[in-house]
C-alpha atoms as a PDB file:
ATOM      1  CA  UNK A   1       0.000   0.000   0.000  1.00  0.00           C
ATOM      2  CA  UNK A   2       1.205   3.649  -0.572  1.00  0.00           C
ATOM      3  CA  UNK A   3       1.948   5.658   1.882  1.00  0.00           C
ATOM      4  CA  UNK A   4      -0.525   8.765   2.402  1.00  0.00           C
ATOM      5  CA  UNK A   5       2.311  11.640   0.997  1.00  0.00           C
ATOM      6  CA  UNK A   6       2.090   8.969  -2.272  1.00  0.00           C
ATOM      7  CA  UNK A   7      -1.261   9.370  -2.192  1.00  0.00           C
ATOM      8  CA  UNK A   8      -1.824  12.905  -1.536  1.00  0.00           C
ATOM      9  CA  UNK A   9       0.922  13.014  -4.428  1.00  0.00           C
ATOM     10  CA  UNK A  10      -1.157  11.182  -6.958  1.00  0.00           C
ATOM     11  CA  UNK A  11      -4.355  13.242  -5.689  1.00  0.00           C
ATOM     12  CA  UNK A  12      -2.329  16.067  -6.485  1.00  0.00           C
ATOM     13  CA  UNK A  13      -1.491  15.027  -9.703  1.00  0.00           C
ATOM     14  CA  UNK A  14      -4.701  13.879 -10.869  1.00  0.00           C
ATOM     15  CA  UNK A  15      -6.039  17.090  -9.849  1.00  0.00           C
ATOM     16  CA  UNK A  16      -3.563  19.547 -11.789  1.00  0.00           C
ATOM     17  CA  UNK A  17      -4.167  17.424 -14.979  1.00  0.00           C
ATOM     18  CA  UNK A  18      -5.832  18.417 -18.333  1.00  0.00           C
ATOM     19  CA  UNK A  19      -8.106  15.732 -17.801  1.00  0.00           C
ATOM     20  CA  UNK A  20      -9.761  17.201 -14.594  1.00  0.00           C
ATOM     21  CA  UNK A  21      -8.995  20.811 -15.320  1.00  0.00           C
ATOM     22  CA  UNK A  22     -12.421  21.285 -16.645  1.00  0.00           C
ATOM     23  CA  UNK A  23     -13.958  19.056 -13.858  1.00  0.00           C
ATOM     24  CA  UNK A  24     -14.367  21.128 -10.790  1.00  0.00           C
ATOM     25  CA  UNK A  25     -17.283  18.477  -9.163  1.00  0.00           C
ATOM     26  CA  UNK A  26     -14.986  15.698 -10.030  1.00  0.00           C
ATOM     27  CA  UNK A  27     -12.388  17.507  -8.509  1.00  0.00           C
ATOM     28  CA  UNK A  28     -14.208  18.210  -5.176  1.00  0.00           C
ATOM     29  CA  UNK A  29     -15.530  14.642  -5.324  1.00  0.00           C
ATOM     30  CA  UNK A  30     -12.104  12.572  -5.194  1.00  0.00           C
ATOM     31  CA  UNK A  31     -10.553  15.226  -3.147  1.00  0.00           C
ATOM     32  CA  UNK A  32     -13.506  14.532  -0.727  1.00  0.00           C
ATOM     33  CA  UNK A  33     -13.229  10.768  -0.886  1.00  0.00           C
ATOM     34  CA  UNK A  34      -9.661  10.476  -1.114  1.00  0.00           C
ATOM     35  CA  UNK A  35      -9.055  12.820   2.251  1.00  0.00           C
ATOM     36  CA  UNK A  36     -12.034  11.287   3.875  1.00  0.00           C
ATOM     37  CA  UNK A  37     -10.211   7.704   3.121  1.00  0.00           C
ATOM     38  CA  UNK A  38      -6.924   8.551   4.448  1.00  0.00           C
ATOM     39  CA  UNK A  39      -8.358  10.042   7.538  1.00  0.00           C
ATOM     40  CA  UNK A  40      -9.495   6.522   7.900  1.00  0.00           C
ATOM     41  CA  UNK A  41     -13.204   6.965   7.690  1.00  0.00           C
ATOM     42  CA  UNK A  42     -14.521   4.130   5.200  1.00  0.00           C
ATOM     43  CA  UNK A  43     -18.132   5.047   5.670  1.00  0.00           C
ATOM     44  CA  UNK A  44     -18.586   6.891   2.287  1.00  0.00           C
ATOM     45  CA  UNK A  45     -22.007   7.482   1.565  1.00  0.00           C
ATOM     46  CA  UNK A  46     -23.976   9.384  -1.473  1.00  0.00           C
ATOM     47  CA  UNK A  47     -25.761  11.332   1.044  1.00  0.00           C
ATOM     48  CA  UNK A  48     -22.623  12.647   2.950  1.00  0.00           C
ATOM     49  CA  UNK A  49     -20.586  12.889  -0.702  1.00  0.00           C
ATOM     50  CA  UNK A  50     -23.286  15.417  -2.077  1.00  0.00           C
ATOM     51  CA  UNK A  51     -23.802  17.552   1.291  1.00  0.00           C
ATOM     52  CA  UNK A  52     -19.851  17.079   2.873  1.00  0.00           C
ATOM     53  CA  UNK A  53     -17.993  16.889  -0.752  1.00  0.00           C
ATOM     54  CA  UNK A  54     -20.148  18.263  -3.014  1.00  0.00           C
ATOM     55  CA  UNK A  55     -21.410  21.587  -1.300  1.00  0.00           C
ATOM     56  CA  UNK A  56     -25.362  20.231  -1.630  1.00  0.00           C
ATOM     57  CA  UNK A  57     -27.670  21.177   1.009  1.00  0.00           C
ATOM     58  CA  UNK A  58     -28.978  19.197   4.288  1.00  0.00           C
ATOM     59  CA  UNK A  59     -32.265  18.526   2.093  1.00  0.00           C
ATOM     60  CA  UNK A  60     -30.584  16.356  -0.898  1.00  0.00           C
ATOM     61  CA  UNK A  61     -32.445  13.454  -1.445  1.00  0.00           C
ATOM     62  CA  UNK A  62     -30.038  10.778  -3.269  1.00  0.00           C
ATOM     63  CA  UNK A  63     -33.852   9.360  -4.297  1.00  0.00           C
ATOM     64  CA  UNK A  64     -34.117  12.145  -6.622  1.00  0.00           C
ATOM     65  CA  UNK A  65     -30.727  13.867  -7.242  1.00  0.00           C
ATOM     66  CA  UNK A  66     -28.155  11.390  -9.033  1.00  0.00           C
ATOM     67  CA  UNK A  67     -25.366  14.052  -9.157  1.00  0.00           C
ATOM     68  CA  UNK A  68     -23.383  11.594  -6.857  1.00  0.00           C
ATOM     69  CA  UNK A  69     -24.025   8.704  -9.236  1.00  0.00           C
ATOM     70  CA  UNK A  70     -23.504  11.036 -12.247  1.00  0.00           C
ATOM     71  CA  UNK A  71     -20.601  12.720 -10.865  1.00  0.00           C
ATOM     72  CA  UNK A  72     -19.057   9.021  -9.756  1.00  0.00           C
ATOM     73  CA  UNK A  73     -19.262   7.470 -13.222  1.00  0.00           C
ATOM     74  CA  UNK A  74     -17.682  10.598 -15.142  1.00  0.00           C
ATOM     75  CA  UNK A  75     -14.676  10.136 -12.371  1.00  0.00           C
ATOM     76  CA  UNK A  76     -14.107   7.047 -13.584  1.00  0.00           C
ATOM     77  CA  UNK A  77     -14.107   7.161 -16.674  1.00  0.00           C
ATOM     78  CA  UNK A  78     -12.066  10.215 -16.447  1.00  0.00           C
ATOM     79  CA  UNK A  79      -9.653   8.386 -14.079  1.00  0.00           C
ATOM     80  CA  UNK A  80      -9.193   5.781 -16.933  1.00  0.00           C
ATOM     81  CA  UNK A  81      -8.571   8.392 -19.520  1.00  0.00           C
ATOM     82  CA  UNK A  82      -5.484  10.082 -17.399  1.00  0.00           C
ATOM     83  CA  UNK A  83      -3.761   6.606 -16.235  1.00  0.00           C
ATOM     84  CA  UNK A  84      -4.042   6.012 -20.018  1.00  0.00           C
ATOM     85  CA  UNK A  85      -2.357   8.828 -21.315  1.00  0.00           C
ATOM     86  CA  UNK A  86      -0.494  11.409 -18.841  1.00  0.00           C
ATOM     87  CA  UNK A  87      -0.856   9.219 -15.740  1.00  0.00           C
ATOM     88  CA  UNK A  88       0.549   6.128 -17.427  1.00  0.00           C
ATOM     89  CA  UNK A  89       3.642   6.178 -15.295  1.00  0.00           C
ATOM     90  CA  UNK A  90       2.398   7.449 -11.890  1.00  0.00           C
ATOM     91  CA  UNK A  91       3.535   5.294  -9.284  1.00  0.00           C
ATOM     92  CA  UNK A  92       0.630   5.201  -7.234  1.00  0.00           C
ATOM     93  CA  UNK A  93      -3.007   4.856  -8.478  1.00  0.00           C
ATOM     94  CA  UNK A  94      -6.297   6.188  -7.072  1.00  0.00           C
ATOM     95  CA  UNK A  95      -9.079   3.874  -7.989  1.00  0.00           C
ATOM     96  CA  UNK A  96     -13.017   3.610  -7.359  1.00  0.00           C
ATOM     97  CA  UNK A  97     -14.364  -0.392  -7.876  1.00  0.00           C
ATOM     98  CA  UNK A  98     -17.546  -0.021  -9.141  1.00  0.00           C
ATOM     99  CA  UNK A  99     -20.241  -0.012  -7.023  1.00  0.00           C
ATOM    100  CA  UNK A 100     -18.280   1.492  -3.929  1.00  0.00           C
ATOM    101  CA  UNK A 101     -17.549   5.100  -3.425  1.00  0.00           C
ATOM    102  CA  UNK A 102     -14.169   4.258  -1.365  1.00  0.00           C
ATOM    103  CA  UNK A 103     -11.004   4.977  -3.320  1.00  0.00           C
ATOM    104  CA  UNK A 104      -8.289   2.162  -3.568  1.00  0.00           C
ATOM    105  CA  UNK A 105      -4.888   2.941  -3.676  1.00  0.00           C
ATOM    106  CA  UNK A 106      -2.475   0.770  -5.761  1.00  0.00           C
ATOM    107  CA  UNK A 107       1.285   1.082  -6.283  1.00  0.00           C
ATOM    108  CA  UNK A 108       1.820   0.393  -9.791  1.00  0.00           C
ATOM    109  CA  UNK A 109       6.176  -0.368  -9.528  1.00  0.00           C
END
């Protein structure tokens, strides 16, 4: 496992890239869950993502608001395109399994 200055390294990273630039929810998201991780708080739900992370208010309703789900699925995919192509020799990779909101963090050499 990485240690957290790897971590908050790749975060870092991943954050000054093209691929986010243009991202700022994305941003706040994996900042959110990443920080939230390390502090070693597993307990990452869409409700406290969209009022904690995401700057929603006390009334979201994940019932009928899927900006976490939305938000979640872009990240991904956006996380995919940056390993790919600028992030393809980070050391340290920040991950989100499907179906879980919890980042994993992989050393890649």
């Amino acid at each position: 496992m990485p240690s957290p200055l790897q971590i908050r390294g790749a975060l870092e990273r991943l954050l000054g890239s093209r691929v986010f630039h243009a991202a700022p929810t994305q941003r706040s998201f994996l900042r959110y869950a990443v920080e939230h991780t390390l502090g070693g708080r597993c307990d990452l739900k869409e409700y406290c993502i969209a009022v904690d992370g995401l700057g929603r208010h006390e009334s979201f309703d994940p019932r009928r608001d899927s900006i976490v789900r939305i938000e979640a699925l872009k990240m991904r995919l956006n996380l995919e395109r940056y390993y790919q192509r600028a992030g393809q020799l980070d050391p340290v990779r920040i991950e989100f399994p499907k179906g879980s909101y919890v980042p994993v963090f992989r050393l890649v050499r």
